[in-house]
Protein backbone atom coordinates (compact mmCIF):
# COMPACT_ATOMS: atom_id res chain seq x y z
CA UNK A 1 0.00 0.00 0.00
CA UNK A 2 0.92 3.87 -0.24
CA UNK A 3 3.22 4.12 2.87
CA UNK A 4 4.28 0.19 2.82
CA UNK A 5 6.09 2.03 -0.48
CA UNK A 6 6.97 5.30 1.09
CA UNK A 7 7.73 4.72 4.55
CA UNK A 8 10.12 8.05 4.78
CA UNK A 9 7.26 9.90 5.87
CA UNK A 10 6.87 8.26 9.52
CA UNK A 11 10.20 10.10 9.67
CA UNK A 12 9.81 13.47 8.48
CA UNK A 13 7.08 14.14 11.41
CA UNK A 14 6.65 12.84 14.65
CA UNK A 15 2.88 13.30 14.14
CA UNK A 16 0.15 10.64 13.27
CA UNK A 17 3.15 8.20 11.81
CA UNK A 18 1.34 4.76 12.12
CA UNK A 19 2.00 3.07 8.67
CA UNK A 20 -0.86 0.83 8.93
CA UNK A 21 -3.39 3.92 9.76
CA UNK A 22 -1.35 6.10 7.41
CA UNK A 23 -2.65 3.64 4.23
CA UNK A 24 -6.31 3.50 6.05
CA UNK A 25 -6.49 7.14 5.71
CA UNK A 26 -4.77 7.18 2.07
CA UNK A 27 -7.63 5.15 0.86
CA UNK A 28 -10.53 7.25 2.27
CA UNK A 29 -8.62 10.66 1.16
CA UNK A 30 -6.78 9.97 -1.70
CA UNK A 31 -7.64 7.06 -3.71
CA UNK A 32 -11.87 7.42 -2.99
CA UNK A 33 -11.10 10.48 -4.78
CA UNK A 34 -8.16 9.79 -7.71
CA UNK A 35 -10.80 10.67 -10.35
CA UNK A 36 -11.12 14.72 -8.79
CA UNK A 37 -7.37 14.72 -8.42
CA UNK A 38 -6.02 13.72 -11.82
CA UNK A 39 -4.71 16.35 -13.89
CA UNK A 40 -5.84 19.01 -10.96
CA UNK A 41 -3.78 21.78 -9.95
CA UNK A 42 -4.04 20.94 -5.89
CA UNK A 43 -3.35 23.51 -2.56
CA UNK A 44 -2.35 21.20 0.10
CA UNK A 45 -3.71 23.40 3.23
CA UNK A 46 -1.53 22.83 6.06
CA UNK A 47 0.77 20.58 4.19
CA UNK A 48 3.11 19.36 7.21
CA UNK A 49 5.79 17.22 6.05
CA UNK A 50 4.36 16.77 2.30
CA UNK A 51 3.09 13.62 2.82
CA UNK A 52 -0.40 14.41 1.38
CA UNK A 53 0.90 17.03 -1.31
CA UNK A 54 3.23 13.85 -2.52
CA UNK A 55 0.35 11.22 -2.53
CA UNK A 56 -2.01 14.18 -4.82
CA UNK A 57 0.71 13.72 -7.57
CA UNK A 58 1.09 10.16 -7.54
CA UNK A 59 -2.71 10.38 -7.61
CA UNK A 60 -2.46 12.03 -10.91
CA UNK A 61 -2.19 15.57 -9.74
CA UNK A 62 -0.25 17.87 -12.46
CA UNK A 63 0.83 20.30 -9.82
CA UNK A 64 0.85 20.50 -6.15
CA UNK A 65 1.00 24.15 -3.85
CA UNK A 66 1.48 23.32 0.06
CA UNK A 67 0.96 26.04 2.80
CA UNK A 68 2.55 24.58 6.00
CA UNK A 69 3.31 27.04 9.43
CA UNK A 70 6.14 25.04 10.65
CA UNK A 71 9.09 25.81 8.73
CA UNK A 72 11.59 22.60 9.63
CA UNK A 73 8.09 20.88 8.12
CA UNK A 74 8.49 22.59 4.68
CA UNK A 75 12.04 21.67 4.51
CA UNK A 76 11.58 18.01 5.55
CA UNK A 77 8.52 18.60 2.00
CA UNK A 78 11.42 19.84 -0.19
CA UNK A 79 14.25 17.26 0.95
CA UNK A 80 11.41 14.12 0.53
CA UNK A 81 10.80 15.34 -3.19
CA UNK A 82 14.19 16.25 -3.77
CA UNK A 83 15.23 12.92 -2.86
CA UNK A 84 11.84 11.40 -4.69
CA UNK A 85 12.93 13.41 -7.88
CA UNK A 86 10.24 15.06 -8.61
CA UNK A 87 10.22 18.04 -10.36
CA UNK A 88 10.63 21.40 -8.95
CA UNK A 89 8.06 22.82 -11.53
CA UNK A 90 5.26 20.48 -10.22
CA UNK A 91 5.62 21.75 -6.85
CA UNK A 92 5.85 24.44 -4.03
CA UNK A 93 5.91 24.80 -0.70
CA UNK A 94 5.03 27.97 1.40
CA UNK A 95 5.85 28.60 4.81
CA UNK A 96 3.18 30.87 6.69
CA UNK A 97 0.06 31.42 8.56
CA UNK A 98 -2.49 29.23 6.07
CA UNK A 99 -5.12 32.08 6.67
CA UNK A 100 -2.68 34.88 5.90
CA UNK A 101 -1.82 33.57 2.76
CA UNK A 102 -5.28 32.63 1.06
CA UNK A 103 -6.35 36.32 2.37
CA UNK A 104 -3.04 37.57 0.25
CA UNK A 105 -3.97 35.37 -2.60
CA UNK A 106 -2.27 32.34 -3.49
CA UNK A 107 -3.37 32.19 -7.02
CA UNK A 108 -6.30 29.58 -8.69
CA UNK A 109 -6.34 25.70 -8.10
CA UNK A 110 -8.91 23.13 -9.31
CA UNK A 111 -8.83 21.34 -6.19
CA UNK A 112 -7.80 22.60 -2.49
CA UNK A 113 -7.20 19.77 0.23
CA UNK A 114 -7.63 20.65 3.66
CA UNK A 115 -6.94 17.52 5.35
CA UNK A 116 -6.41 17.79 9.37
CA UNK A 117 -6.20 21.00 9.70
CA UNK A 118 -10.47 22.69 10.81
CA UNK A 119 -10.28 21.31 14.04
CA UNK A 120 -6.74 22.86 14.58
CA UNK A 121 -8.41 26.51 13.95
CA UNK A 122 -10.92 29.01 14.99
CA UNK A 123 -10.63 31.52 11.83
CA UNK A 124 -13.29 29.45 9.87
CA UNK A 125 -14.41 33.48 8.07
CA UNK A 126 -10.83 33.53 6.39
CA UNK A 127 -10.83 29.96 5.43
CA UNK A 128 -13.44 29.54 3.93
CA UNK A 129 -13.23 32.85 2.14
CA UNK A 130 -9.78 32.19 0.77
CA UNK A 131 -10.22 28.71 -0.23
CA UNK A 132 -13.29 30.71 -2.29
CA UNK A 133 -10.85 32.80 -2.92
CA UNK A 134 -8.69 30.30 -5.37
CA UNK A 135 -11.36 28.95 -7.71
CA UNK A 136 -11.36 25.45 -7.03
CA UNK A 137 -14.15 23.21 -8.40
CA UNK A 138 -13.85 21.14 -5.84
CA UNK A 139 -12.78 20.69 -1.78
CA UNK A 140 -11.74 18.05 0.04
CA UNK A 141 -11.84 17.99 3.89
CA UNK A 142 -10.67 15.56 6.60
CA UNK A 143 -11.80 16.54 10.12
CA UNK A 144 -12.82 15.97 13.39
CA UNK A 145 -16.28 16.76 13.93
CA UNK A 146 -18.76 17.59 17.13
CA UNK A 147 -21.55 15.14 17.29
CA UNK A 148 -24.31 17.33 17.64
CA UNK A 149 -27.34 17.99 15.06
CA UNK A 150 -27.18 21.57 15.91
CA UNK A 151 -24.82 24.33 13.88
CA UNK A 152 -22.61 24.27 16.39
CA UNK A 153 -18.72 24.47 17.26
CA UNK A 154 -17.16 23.39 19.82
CA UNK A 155 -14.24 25.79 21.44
CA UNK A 156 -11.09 24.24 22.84
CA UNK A 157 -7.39 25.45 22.98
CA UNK A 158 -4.21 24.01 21.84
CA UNK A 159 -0.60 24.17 22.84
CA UNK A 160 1.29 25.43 19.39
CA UNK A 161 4.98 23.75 20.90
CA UNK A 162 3.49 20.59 19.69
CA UNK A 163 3.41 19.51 16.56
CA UNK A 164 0.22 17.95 16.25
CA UNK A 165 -1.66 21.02 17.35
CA UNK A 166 -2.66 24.79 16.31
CA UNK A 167 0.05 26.45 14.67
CA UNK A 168 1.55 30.03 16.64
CA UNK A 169 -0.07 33.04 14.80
CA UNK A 170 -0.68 36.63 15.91
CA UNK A 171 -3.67 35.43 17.76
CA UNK A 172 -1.97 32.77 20.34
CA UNK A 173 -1.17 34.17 23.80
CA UNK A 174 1.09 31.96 26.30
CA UNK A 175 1.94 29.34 23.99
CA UNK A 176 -2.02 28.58 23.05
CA UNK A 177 -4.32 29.16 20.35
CA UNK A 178 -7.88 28.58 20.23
CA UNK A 179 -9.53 25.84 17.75
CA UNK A 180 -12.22 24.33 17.13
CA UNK A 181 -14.14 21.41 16.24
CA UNK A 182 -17.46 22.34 14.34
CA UNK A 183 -20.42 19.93 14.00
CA UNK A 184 -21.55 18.51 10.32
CA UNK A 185 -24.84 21.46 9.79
CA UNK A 186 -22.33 24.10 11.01
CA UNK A 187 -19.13 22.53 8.44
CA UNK A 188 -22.21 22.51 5.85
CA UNK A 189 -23.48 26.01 6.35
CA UNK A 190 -19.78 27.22 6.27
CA UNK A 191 -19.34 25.83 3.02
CA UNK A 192 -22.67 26.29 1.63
CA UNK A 193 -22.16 30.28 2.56
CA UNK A 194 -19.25 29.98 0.28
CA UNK A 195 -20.44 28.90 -2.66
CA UNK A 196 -19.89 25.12 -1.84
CA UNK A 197 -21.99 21.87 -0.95
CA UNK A 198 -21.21 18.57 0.34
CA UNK A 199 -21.35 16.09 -2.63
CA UNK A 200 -19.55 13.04 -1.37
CA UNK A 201 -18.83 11.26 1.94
CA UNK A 202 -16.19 8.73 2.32
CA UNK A 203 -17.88 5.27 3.33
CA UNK A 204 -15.29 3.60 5.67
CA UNK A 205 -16.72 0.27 5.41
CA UNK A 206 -15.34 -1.05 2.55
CA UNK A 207 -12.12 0.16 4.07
CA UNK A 208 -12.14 -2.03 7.01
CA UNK A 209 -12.88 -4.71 5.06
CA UNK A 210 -9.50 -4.48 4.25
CA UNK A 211 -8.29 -4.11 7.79
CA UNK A 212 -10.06 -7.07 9.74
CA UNK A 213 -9.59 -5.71 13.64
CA UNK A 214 -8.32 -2.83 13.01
CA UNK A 215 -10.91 -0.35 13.77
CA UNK A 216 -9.86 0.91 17.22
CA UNK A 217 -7.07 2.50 14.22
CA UNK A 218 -9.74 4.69 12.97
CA UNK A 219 -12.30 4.78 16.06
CA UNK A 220 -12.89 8.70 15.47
CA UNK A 221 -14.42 7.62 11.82
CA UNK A 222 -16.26 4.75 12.75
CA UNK A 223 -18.30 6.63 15.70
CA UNK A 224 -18.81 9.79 13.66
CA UNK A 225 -16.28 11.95 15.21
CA UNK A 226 -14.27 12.38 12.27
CA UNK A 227 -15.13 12.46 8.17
CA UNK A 228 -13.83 12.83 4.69
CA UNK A 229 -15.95 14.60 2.53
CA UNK A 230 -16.01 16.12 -0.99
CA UNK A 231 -17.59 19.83 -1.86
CA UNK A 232 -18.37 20.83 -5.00
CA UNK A 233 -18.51 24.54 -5.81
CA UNK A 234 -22.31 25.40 -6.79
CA UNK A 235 -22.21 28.03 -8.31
């Protein structure tokens, strides 16, 4: 599977580096959705270590664009496709506040991936409006989500010294910076107020299938807590 054949990237990042639920995710993210990626010009929101940005182009993706906040993360992304040999015109990685950037402009995509990165964030306004801001036909999100039927997010804060949480921005006091996890209606109406809607949902079933045992792996997507989804601009 995808990281049984590119195992560097447990090493590039001390976050989320499980092999086995590395290729789970792979399948619900990447290959449910080859078809949307092939040929696309892709943002990679959040990129961390490039591991997603790397598995859009061997999805088919002409071009890849990553925006990661931690900068020893973007040069761990340049090194692994250096080393991969992939070309430098297919690629770039920006280090900087994710929000800051789409506000600036970051130019047009077909696709923008924001994969693990809403629940690390509470500045849903510029998000949403930026990834608006780039075009794209089509979104595709991987997040923690509250289980409630209401429009509702729930507030939490983060410690940005580690590197699975919020990044530091101009907002974080004391080594915190407040995120949040919104429920399904309120990830809907954001995206619905921005010109997108929901089109496709990642069924993990088929998934574990493949993984006999192994859902305590994925236990967030199997309760509900966490999703893949496609949106589709509708307009």
């Amino acid at each position: 599977m995808f990281f049984d054949d590119h195992p560097e990237f447990t090493d590039t990042s001390s976050t989320a580096n499980s092999v086995e639920r590395l290729n789970m995710r792979h399948l619900a993210m990447i290959e449910e959705y080859r078809d949307v990626l092939k040929g696309a010009r892709v943002l990679d929101i959040a990129s961390h270590d490039g591991r997603w940005s790397f598995a859009a182009l061997d999805a088919g993706a002409a071009y890849v664009t990553g925006i990661e906040g931690r900068d020893y993360l973007v040069q761990n992304a340049n090194t692994s496709f250096a080393n991969k040999g992939i070309d430098a015109s297919r690629f770039n990685f920006i280090n900087g506040d994710a929000h800051d950037v789409l506000t600036e402009g970051v130019g047009t995509f077909d696709v923008v991936m924001c994969l693990g990165f809403i629940y690390h964030t509470l500045r849903y306004v510029e998000l949403f409006a930026g990834i608006r801001k780039t075009g794209a036909r089509h979104v595709l999100i991987d997040t923690r989500v509250t289980l409630d039927d209401s429009p509702v997010i729930k507030i939490y804060d983060q410690p940005v010294e580690k590197e699975s949480m919020a990044v530091e921005d101009r907002f974080s006091y004391k080594g915190k910076s407040l995120a949040g996890s919104p429920s399904m209606s309120a990830l809907e109406l954001m995206l619905n107020t921005n010109g997108y809607e929901v089109t496709a949902q990642t069924d993990w079933s088929p998934i574990l299938q493949k993984f006999p045992g192994k859902e305590g792996r994925v236990k967030r997507y199997v309760n509900g807590g966490r999703v893949t989804l496609l949106a589709t601009a509708s307009d």
